[in-house]
Protein backbone atom coordinates (compact mmCIF):
# COMPACT_ATOMS: atom_id res chain seq x y z
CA UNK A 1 136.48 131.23 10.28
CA UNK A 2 135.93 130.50 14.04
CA UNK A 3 139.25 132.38 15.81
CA UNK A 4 137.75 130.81 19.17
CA UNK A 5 138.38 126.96 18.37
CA UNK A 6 137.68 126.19 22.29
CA UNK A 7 134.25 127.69 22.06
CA UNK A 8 133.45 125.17 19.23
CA UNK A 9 135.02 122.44 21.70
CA UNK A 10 132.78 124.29 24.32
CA UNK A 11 129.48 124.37 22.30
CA UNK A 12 130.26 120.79 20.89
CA UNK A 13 130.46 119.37 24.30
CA UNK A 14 127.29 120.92 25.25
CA UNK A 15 125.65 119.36 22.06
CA UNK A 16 126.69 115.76 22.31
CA UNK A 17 124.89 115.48 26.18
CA UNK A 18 124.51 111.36 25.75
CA UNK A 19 123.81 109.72 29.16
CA UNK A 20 127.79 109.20 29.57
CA UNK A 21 128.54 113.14 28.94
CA UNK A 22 125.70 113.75 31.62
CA UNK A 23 127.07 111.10 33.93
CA UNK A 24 130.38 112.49 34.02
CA UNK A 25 129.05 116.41 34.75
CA UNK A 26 127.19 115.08 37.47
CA UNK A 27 130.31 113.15 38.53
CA UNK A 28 132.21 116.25 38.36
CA UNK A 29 129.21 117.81 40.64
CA UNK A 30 129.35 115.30 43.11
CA UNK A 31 133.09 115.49 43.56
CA UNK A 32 133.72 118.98 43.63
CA UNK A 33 130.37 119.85 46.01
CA UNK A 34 131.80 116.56 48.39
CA UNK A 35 135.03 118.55 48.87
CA UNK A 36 133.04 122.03 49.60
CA UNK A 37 131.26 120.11 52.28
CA UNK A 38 133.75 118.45 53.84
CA UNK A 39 135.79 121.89 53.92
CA UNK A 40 132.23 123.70 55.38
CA UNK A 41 131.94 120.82 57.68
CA UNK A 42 135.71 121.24 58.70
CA UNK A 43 135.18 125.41 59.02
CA UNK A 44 133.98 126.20 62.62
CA UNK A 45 132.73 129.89 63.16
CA UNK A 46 132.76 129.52 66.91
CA UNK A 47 133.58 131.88 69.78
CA UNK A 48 137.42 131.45 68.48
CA UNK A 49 136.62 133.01 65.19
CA UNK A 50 134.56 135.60 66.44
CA UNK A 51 137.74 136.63 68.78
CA UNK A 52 140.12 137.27 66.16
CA UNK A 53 140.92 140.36 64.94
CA UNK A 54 140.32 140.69 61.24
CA UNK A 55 141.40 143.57 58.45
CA UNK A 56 139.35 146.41 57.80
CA UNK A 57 138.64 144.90 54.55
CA UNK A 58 137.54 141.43 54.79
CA UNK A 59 134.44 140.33 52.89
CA UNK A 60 131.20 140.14 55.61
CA UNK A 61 130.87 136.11 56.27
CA UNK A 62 127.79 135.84 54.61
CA UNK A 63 129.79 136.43 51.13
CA UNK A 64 132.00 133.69 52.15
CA UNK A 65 129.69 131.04 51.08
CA UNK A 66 128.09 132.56 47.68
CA UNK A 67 132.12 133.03 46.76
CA UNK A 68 132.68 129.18 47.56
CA UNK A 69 129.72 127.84 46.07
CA UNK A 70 130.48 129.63 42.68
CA UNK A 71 134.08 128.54 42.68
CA UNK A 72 132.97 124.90 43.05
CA UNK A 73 130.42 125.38 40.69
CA UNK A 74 132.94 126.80 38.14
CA UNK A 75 135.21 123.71 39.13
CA UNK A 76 133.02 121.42 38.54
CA UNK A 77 131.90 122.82 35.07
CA UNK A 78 135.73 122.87 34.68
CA UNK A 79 136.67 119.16 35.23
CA UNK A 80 133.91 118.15 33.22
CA UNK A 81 135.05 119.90 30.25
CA UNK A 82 138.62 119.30 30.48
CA UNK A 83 137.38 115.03 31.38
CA UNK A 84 135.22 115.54 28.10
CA UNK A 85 138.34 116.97 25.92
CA UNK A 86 140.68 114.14 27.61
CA UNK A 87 141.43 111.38 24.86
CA UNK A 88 143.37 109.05 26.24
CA UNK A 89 143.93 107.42 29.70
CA UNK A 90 146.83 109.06 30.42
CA UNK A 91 145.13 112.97 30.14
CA UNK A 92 142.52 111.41 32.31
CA UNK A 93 144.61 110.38 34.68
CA UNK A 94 146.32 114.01 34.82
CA UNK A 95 142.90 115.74 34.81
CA UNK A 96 142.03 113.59 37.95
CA UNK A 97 145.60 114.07 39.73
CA UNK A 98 145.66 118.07 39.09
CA UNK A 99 142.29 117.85 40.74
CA UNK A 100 142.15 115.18 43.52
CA UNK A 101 145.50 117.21 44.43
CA UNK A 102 143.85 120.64 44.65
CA UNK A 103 141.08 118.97 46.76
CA UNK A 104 142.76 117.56 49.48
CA UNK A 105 145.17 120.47 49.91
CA UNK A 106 141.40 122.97 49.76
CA UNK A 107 140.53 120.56 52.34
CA UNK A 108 143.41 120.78 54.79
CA UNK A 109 143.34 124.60 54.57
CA UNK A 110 140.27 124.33 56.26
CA UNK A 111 141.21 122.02 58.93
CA UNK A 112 144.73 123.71 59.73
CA UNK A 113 142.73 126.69 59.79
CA UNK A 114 139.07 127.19 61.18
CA UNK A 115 139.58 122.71 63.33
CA UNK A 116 143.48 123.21 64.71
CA UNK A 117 142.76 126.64 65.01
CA UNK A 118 146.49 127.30 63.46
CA UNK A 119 145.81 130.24 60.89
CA UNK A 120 149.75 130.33 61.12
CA UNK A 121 150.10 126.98 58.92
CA UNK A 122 147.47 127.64 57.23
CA UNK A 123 149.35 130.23 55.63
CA UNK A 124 152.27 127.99 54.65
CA UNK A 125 149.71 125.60 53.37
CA UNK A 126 148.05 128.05 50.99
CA UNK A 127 150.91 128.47 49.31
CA UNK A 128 150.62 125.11 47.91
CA UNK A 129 146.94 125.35 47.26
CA UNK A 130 148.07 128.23 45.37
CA UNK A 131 150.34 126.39 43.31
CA UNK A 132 147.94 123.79 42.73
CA UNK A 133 145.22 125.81 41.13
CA UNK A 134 147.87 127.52 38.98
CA UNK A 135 149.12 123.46 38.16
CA UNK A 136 145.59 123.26 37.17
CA UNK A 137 145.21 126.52 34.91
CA UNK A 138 148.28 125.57 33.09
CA UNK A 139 147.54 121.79 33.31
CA UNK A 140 144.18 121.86 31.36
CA UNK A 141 145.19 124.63 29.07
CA UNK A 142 146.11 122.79 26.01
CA UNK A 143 143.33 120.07 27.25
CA UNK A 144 140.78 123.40 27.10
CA UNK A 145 141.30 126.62 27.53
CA UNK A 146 137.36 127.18 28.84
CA UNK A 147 138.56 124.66 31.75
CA UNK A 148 141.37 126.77 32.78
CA UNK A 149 139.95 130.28 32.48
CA UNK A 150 137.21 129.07 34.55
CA UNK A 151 139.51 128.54 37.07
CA UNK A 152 140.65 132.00 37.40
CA UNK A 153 137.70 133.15 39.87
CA UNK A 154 139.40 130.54 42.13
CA UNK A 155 143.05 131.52 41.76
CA UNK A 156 142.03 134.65 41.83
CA UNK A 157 139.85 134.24 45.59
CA UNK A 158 142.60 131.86 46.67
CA UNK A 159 144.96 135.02 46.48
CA UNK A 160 142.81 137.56 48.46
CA UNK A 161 142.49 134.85 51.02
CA UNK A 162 146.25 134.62 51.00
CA UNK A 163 146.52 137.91 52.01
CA UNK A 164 143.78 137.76 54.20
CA UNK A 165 145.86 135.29 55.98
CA UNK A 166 148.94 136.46 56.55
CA UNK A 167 147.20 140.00 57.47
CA UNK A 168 145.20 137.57 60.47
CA UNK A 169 147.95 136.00 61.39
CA UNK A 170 149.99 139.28 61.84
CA UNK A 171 146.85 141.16 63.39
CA UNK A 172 146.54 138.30 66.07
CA UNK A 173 149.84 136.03 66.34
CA UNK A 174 151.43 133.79 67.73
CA UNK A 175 149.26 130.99 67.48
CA UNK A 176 149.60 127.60 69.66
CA UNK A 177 150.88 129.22 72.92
């Protein structure tokens, strides 16, 4: 007896790749690298970034991008699965909200951040991006349980970053003056 049902919903999924399965991974592709570009095109590593004084322990910015382009990656894989477990409109429709959701407010971090040059509301904003990926870890659960956990890289990164930001914002405050 299988005691991992969601890795038979998993390998199932993978199995039954018809051209509407595939169409709706590469959907899921499309959408999730379209809001990692529009956040890169929105983050601006210019002489004002350079001036700020950052903790001891922030990640070199090269690891910045390899970080973000698994997380999207892992997003993607993850809205795909949880669309492909979604039986009805109406779990469709939540799959897409939880997500479209998280994807503006990923987006606006950026801009409040790295365009206004405001890391001060950035950090009230991440709170709700916070609270949107952890909507979308418990959202999908009972869709599938391999959607959410591969969400937890993100939550996880979203939460150093947190930190990351209020330790900027303390290290080189007040902002807007």
């Amino acid at each position: 007896m299988n005691r991992h049902p969601e890795h038979g919903l998993l390998m199932a999924s993978l199995g039954r790749m018809n051209h509407a399965s595939l169409r709706a991974l590469f959907l899921a592709f499309v959408l999730s690298y379209a809001t990692a570009g529009i956040g890169a095109a929105l983050t601006e590593l210019g002489p004002w970034y350079f001036a700020l004084r950052h903790p001891s322990w922030k990640p070199p910015d090269a690891a910045f991008g390899v970080i973000w382009s698994t997380i999207f990656t892992l997003c993607a894989i993850s809205g795909w699965l949880a669309w492909q477990a979604a039986d009805t409109a109406a779990l469709r429709r939540r799959v897409l909200v939880l997500f479209g959701v998280n994807a503006v407010l990923n987006i606006v971090w950026s801009a409040l951040y790295f365009k206004l040059q405001r890391p001060d509301w950035a950090l009230f904003e991440v709170v709700f991006l916070w609270l949107s990926i952890l909507a979308l870890i418990m959202g999908l659960w009972r869709l599938s349980r391999w959607a959410s956990l591969l969400l937890i890289t993100y939550w996880v990164w979203v939460s150093i970053a947190a930190v990351l930001n209020v330790q900027t914002v303390m290290l080189n405050g007040p902002f807007g003056v």
